[in-house]
C-alpha atoms as a PDB file:
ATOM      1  CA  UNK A   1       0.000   0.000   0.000  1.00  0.00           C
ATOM      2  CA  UNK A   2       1.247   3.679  -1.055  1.00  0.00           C
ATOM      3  CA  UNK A   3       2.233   6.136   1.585  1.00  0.00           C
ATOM      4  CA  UNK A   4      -0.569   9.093   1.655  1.00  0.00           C
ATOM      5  CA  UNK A   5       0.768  11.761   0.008  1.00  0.00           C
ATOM      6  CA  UNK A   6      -0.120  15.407   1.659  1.00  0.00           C
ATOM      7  CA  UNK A   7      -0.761  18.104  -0.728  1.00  0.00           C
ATOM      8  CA  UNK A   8      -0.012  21.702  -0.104  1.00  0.00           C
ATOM      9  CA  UNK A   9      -2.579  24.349  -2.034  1.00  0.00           C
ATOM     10  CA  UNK A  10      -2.696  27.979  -1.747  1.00  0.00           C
ATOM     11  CA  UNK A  11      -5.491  29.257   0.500  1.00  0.00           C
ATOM     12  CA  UNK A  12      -8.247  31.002  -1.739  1.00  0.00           C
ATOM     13  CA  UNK A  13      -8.288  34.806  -0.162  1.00  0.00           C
ATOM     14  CA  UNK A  14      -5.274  33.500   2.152  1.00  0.00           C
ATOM     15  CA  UNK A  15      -7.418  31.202   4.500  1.00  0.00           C
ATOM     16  CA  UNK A  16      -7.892  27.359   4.452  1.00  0.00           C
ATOM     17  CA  UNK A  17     -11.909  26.522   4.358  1.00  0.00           C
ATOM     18  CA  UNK A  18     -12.306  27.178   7.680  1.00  0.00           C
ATOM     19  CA  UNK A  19     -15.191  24.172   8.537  1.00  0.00           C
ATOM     20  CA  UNK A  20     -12.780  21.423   7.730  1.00  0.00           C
ATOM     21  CA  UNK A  21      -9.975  23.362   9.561  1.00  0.00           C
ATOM     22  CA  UNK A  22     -11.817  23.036  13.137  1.00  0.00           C
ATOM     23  CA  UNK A  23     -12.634  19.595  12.114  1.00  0.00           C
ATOM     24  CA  UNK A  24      -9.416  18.798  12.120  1.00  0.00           C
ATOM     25  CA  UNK A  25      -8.181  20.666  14.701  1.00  0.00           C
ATOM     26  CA  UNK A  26     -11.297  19.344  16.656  1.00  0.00           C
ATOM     27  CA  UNK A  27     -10.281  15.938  15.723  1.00  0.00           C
ATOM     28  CA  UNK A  28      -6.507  16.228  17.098  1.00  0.00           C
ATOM     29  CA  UNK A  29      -7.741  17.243  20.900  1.00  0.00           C
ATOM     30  CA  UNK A  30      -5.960  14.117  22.209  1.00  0.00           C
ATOM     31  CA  UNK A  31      -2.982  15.226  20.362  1.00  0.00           C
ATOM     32  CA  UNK A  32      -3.232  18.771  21.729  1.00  0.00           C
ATOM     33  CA  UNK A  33      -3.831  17.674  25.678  1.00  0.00           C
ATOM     34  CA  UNK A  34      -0.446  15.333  25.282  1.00  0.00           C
ATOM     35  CA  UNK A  35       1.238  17.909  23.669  1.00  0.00           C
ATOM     36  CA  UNK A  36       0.494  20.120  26.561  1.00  0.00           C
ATOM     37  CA  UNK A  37       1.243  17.201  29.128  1.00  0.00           C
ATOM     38  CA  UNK A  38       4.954  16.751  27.305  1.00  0.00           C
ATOM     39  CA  UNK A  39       5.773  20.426  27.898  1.00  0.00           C
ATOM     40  CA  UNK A  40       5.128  20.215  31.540  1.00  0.00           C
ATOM     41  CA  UNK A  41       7.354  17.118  32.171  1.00  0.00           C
ATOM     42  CA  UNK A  42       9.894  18.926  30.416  1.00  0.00           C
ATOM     43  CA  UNK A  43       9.565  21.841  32.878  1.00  0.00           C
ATOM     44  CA  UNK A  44       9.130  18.652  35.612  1.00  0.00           C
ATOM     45  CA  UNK A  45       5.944  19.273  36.426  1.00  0.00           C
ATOM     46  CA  UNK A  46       5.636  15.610  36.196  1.00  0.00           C
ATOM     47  CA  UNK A  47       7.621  15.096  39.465  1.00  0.00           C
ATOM     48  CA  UNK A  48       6.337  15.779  43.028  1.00  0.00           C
ATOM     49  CA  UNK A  49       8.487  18.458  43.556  1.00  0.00           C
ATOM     50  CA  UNK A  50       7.098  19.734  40.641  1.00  0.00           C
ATOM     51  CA  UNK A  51       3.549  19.263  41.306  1.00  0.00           C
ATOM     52  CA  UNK A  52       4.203  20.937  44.631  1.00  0.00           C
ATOM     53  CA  UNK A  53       5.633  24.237  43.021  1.00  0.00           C
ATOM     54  CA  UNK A  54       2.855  24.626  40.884  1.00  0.00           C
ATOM     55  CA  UNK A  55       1.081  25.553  44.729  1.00  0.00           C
ATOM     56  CA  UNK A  56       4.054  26.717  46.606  1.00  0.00           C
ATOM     57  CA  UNK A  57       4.891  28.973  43.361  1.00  0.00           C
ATOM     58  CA  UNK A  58       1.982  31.273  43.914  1.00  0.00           C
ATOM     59  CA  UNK A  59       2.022  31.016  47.759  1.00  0.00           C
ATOM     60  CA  UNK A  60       5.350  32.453  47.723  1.00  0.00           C
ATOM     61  CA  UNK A  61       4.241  34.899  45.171  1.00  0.00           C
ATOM     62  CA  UNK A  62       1.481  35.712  47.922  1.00  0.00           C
ATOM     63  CA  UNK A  63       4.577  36.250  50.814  1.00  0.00           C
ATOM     64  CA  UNK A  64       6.175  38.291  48.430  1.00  0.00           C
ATOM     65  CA  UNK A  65       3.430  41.047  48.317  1.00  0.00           C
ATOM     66  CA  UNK A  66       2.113  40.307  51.715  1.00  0.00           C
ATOM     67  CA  UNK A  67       5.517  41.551  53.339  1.00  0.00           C
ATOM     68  CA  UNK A  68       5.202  44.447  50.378  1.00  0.00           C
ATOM     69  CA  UNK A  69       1.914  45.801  51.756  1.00  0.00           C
ATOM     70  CA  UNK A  70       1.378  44.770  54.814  1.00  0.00           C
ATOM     71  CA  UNK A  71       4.785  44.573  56.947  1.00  0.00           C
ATOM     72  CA  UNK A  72       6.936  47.438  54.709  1.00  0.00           C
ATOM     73  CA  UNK A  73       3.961  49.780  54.016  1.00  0.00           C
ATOM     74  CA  UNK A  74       2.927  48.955  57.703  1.00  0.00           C
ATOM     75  CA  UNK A  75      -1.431  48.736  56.377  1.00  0.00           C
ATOM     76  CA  UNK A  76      -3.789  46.609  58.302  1.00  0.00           C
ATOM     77  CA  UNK A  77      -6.231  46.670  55.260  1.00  0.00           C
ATOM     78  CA  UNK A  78      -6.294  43.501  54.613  1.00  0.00           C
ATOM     79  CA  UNK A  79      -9.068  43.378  51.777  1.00  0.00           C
ATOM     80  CA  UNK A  80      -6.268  44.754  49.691  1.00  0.00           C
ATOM     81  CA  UNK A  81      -4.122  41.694  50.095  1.00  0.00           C
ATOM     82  CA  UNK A  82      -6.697  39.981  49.090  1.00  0.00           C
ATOM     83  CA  UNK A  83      -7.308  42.018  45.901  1.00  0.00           C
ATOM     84  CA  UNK A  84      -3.683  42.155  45.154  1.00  0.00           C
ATOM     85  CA  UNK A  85      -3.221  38.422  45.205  1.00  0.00           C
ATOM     86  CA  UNK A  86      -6.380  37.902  43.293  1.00  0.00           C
ATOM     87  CA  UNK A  87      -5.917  39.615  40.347  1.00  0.00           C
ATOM     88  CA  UNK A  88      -2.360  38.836  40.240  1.00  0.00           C
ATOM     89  CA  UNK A  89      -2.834  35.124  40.394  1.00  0.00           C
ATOM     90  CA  UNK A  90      -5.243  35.748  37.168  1.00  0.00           C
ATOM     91  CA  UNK A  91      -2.738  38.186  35.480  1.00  0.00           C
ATOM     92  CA  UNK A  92      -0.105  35.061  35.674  1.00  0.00           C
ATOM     93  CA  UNK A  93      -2.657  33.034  33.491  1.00  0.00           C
ATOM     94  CA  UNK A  94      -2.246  35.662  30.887  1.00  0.00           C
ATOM     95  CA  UNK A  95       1.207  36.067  31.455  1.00  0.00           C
ATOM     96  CA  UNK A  96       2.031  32.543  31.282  1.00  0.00           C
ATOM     97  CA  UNK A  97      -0.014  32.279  28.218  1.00  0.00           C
ATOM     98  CA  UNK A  98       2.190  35.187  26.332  1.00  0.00           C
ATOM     99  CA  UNK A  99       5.402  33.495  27.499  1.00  0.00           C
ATOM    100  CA  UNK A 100       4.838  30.068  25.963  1.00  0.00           C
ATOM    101  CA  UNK A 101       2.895  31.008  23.358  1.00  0.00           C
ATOM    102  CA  UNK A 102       5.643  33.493  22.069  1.00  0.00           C
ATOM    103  CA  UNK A 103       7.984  30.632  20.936  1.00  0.00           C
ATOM    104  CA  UNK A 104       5.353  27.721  20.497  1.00  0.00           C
ATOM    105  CA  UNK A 105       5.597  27.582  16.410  1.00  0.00           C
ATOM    106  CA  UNK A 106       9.618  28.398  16.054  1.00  0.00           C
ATOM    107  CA  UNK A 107      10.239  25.991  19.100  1.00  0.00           C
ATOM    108  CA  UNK A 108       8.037  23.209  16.906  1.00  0.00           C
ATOM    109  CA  UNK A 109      10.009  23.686  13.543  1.00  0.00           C
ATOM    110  CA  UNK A 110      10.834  20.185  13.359  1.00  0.00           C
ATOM    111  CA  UNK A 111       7.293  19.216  13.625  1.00  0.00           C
ATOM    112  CA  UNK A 112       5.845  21.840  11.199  1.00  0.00           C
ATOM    113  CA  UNK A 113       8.336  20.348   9.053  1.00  0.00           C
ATOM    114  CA  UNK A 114       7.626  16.928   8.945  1.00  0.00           C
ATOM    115  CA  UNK A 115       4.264  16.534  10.013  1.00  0.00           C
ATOM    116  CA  UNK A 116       0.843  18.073   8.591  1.00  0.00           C
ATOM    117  CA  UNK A 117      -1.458  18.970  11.354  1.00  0.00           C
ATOM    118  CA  UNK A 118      -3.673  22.529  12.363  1.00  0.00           C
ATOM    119  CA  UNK A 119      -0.352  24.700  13.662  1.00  0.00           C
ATOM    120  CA  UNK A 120      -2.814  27.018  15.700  1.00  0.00           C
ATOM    121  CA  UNK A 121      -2.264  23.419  17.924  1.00  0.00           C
ATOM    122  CA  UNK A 122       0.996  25.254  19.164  1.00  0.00           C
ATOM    123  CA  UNK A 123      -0.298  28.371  20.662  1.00  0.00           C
ATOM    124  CA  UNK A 124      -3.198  26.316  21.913  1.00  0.00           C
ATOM    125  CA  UNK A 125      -1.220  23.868  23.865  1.00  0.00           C
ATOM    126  CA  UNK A 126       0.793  26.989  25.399  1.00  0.00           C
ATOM    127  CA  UNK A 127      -2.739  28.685  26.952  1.00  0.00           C
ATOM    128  CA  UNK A 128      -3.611  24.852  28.246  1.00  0.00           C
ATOM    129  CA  UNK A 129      -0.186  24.435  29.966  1.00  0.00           C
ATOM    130  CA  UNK A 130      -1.041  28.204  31.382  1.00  0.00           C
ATOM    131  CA  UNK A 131      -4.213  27.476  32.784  1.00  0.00           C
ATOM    132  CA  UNK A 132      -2.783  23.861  34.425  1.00  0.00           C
ATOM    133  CA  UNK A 133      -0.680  26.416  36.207  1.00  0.00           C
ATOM    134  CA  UNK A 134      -3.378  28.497  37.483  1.00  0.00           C
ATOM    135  CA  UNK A 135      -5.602  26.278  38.876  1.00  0.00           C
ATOM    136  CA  UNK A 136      -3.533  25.682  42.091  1.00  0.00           C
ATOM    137  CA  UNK A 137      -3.610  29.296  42.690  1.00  0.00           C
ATOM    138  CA  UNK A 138      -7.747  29.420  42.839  1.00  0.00           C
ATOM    139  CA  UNK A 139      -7.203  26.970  45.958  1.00  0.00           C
ATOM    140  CA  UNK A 140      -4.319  29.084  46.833  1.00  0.00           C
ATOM    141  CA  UNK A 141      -6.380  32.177  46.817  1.00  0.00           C
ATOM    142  CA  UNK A 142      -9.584  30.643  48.280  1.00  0.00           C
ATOM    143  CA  UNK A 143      -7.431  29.347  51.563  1.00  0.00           C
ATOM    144  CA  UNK A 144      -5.886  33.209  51.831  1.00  0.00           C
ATOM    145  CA  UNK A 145      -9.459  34.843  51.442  1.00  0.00           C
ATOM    146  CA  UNK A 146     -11.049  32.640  54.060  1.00  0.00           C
ATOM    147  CA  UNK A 147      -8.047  32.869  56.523  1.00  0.00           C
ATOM    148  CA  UNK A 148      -8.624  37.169  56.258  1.00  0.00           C
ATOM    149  CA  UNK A 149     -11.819  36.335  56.840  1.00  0.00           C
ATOM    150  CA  UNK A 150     -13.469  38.023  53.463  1.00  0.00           C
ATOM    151  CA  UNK A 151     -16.946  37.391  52.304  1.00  0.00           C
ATOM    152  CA  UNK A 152     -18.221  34.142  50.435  1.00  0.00           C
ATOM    153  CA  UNK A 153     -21.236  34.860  48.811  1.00  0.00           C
ATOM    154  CA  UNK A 154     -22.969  33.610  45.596  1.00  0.00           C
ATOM    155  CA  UNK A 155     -21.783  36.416  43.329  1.00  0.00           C
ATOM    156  CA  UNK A 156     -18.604  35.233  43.409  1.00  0.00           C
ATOM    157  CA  UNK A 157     -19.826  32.731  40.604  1.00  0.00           C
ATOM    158  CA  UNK A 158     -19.808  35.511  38.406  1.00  0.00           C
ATOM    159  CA  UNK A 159     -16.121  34.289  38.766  1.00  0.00           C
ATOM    160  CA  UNK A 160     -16.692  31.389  36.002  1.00  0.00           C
ATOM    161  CA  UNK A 161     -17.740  33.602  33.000  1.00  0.00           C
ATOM    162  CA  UNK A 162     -15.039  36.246  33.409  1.00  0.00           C
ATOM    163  CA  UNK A 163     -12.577  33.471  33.841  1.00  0.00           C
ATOM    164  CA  UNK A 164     -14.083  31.919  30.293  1.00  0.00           C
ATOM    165  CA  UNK A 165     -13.523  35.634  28.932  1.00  0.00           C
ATOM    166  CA  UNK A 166      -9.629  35.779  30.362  1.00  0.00           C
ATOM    167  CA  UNK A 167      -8.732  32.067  28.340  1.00  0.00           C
ATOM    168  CA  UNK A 168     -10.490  33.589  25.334  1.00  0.00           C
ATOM    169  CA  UNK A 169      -7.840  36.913  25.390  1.00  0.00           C
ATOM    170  CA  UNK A 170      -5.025  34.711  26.440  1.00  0.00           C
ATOM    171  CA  UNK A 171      -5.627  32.205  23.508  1.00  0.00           C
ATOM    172  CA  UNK A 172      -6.189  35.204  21.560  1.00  0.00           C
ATOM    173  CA  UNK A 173      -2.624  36.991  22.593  1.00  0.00           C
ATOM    174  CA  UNK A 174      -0.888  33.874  22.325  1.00  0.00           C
ATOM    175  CA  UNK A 175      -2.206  33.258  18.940  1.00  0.00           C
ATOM    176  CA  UNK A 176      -1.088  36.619  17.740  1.00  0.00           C
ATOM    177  CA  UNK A 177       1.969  36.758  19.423  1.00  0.00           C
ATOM    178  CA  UNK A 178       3.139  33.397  18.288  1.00  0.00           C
ATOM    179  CA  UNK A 179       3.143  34.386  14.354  1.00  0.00           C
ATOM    180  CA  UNK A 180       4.584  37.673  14.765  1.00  0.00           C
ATOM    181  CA  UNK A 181       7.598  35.818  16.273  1.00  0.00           C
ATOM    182  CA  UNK A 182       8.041  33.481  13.083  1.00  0.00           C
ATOM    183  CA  UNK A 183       8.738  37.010  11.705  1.00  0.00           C
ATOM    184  CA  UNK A 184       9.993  38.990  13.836  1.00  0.00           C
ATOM    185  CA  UNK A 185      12.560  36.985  16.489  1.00  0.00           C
ATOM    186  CA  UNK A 186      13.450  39.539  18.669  1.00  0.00           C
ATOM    187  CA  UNK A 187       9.605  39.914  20.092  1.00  0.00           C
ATOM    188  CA  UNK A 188      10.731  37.362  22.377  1.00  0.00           C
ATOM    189  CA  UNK A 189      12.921  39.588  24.198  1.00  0.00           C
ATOM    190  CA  UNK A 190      11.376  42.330  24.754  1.00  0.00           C
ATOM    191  CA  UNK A 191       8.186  40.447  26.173  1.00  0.00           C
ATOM    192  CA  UNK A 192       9.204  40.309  29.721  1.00  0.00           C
ATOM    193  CA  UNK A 193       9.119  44.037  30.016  1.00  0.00           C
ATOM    194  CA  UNK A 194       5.582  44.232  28.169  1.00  0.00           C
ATOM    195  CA  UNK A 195       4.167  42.014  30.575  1.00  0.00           C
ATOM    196  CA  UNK A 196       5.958  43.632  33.526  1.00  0.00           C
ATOM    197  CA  UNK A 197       4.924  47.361  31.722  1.00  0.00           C
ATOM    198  CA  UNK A 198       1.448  45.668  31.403  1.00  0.00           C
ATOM    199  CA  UNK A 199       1.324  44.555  34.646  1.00  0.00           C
ATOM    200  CA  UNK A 200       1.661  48.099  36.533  1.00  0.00           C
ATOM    201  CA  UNK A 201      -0.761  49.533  34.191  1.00  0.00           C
ATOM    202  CA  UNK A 202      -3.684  46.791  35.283  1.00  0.00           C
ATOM    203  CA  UNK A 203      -5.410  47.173  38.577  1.00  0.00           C
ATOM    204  CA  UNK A 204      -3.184  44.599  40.321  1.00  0.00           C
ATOM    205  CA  UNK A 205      -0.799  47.117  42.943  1.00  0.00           C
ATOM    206  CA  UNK A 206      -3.917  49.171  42.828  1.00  0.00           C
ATOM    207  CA  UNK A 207      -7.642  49.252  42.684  1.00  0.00           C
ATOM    208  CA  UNK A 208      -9.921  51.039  39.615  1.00  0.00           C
ATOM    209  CA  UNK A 209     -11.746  52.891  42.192  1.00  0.00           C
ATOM    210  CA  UNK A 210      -8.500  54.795  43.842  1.00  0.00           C
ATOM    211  CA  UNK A 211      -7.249  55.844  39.529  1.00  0.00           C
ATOM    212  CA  UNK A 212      -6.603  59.574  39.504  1.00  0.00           C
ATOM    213  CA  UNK A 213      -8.898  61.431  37.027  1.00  0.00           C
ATOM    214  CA  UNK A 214      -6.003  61.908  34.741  1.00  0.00           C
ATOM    215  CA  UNK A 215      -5.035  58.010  34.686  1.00  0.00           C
ATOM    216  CA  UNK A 216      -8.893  56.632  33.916  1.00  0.00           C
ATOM    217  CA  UNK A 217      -7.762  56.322  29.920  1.00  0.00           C
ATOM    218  CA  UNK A 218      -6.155  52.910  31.115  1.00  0.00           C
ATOM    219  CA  UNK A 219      -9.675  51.555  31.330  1.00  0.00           C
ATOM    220  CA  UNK A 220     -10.337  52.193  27.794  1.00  0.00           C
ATOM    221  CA  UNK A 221      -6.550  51.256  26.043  1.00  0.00           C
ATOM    222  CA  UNK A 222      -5.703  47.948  28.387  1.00  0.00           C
ATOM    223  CA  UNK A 223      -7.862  44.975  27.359  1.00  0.00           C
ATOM    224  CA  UNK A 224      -6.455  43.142  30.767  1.00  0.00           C
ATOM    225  CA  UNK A 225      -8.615  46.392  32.561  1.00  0.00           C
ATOM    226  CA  UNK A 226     -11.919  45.750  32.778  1.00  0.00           C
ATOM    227  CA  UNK A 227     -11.325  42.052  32.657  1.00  0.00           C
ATOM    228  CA  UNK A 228      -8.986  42.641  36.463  1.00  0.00           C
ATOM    229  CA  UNK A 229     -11.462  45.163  38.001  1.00  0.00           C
ATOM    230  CA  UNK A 230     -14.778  42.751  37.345  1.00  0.00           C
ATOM    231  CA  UNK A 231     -12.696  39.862  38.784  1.00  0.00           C
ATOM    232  CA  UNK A 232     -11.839  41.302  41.947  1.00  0.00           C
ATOM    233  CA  UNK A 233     -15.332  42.722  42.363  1.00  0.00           C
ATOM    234  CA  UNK A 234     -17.100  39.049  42.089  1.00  0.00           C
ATOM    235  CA  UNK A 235     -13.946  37.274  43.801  1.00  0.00           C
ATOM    236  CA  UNK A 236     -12.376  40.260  46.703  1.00  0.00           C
ATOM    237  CA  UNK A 237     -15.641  41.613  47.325  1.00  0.00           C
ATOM    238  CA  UNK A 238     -18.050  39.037  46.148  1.00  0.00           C
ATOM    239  CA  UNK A 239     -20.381  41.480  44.358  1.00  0.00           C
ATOM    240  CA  UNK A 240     -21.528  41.488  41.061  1.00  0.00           C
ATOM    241  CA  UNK A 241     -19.180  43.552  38.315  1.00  0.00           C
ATOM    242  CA  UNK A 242     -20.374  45.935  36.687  1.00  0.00           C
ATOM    243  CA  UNK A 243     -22.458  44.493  33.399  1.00  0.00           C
ATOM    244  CA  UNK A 244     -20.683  47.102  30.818  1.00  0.00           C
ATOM    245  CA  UNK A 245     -17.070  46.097  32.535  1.00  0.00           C
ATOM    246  CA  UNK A 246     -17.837  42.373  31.545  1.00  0.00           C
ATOM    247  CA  UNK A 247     -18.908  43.464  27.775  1.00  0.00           C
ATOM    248  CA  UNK A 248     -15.903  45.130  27.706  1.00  0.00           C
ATOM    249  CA  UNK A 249     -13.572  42.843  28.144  1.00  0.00           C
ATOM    250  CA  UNK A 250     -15.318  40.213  26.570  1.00  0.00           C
ATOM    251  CA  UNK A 251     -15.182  42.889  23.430  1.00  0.00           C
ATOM    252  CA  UNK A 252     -11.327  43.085  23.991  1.00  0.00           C
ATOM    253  CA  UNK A 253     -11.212  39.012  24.276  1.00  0.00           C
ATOM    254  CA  UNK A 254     -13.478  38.899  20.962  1.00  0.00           C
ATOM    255  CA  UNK A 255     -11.702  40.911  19.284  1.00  0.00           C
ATOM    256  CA  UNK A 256      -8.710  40.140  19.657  1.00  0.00           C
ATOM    257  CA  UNK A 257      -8.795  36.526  19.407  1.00  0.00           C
ATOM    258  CA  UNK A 258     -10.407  36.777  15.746  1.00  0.00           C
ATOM    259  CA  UNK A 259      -8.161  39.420  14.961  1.00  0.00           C
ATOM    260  CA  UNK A 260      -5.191  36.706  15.766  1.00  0.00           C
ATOM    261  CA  UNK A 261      -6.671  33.604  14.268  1.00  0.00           C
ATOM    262  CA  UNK A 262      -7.115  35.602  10.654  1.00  0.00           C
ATOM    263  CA  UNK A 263      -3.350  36.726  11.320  1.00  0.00           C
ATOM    264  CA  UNK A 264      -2.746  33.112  12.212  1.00  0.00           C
ATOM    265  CA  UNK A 265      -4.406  30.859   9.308  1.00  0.00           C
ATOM    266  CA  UNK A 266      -4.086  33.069   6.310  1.00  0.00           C
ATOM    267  CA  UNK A 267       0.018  33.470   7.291  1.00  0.00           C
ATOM    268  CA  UNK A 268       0.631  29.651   8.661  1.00  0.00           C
ATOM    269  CA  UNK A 269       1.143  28.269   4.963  1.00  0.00           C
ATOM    270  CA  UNK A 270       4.312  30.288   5.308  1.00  0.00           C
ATOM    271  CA  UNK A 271       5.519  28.957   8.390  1.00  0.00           C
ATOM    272  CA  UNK A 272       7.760  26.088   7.225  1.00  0.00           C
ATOM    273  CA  UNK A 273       9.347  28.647   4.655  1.00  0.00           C
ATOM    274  CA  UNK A 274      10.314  31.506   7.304  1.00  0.00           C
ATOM    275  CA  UNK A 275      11.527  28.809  10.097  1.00  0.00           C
END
């Protein structure tokens, strides 16, 4: 029997037909989940030790900040811990996502190269392996809110949707990020200080509430804004957000991710050529 023979042909208006694309990305979700699971035993996730810093990661992560605000800036307000802990632990998802979705198709060259599957797989795999990590921070965070002694109540499951709305941006990010590397290498290295820049601009150090008048464009220009300030309102305070700061950030998340999958499919023909 003859070896199946794969046959390249240009994209009509630069994208593949999309229905059989999902198909067949849909089809490779076992590939994709031990894709992800190889990554982390190559960070050693797979050990104990490993499994154990995925929780002791964020809980010194928590120290750090908790001597920051509480023992050096000598505040009792404790609510502020929590806030600060909160929305950092989420930022990290995000963060993570950027990180390993920045190199995820030039790090795969040898498997672009030889075998023909969906490469928006790569990125994909990097937001999974992101949100592995985060999950031990929700207990993380849960165990610090109740020892403070902050309020459980059922708003907090407004907690789920904006959580659904921070995967869609990171898989969006990582998406986009991950073919403008195949172009342009040197993204890679300047992506530690956009994340650290983007991280002082978000309402992590600080609430939205306390923004000088003169600072409140921030809400309108970072897409990580509204996103923050509605999951600290549902999770810190256990109210419900504010219905137009969930709509926007689910506009950013929307937007951004289609923006990056066009980017993505109608340029990934050209992948094994540029890597």
């Amino acid at each position: 029997m003859s070896t199946p023979l794969q046959v390249y042909e240009p994209f009509k208006a630069g994208l593949p037909k999309l229905g059989k694309y999902w198909k067949s990305l849909w089809s490779r979700r076992t590939f994709i989940a031990e894709h992800s699971k190889s990554e982390l035993r190559e960070q050693h996730y797979d050990s104990v030790f490993g499994q154990m810093w995925l929780v002791i990661n964020p809980l010194l992560l928590s120290g750090v900040y908790f001597i920051l605000i509480v023992i050096i800036g000598g505040t009792t307000d404790t609510t502020r811990y929590v806030h600060l802990t909160g929305t950092l632990f989420l930022f990290y998802l995000v963060s993570n996502s950027l990180s390993s979705g920045v190199k995820s198709v030039t790090s795969g060259q040898r498997l672009i190269l030889n075998t023909a599957f969906p490469r928006i797989m790569l990125p994909l795999s990097s937001v999974v392996i992101a949100l592995f990590k985060f999950l031990p921070t929700v207990i993380v965070f849960i165990v610090i809110k109740a020892v403070v002694g902050s309020p459980f109540t059922i708003q907090m499951l407004w907690a789920l949707p904006i959580l659904l709305i921070t995967i869609l941006l990171a898989l969006g990010l990582a998406i986009t990020i991950s073919c403008i590397n195949v172009y342009f290498r040197d993204i890679a290295s300047f992506l530690p200080y956009a994340t650290r820049t983007l991280l002082y601009l978000s309402p992590i150090l600080y609430e939205a509430s306390t923004l000088k008048p003169g600072l409140l464009f921030l809400e309108y220009v970072n897409p990580l804004f509204p996103i923050l300030d509605s999951w600290s309102s549902a999770l810190v305070y256990g109210q419900s957000p504010e219905i137009s700061s969930v709509l926007a950030g689910l506009g950013w998340a929307t937007g951004i991710f289609f923006f990056g999958t066009y980017f993505f499919l109608s340029r990934e023909r050209e992948f094994a050529v540029r890597l």
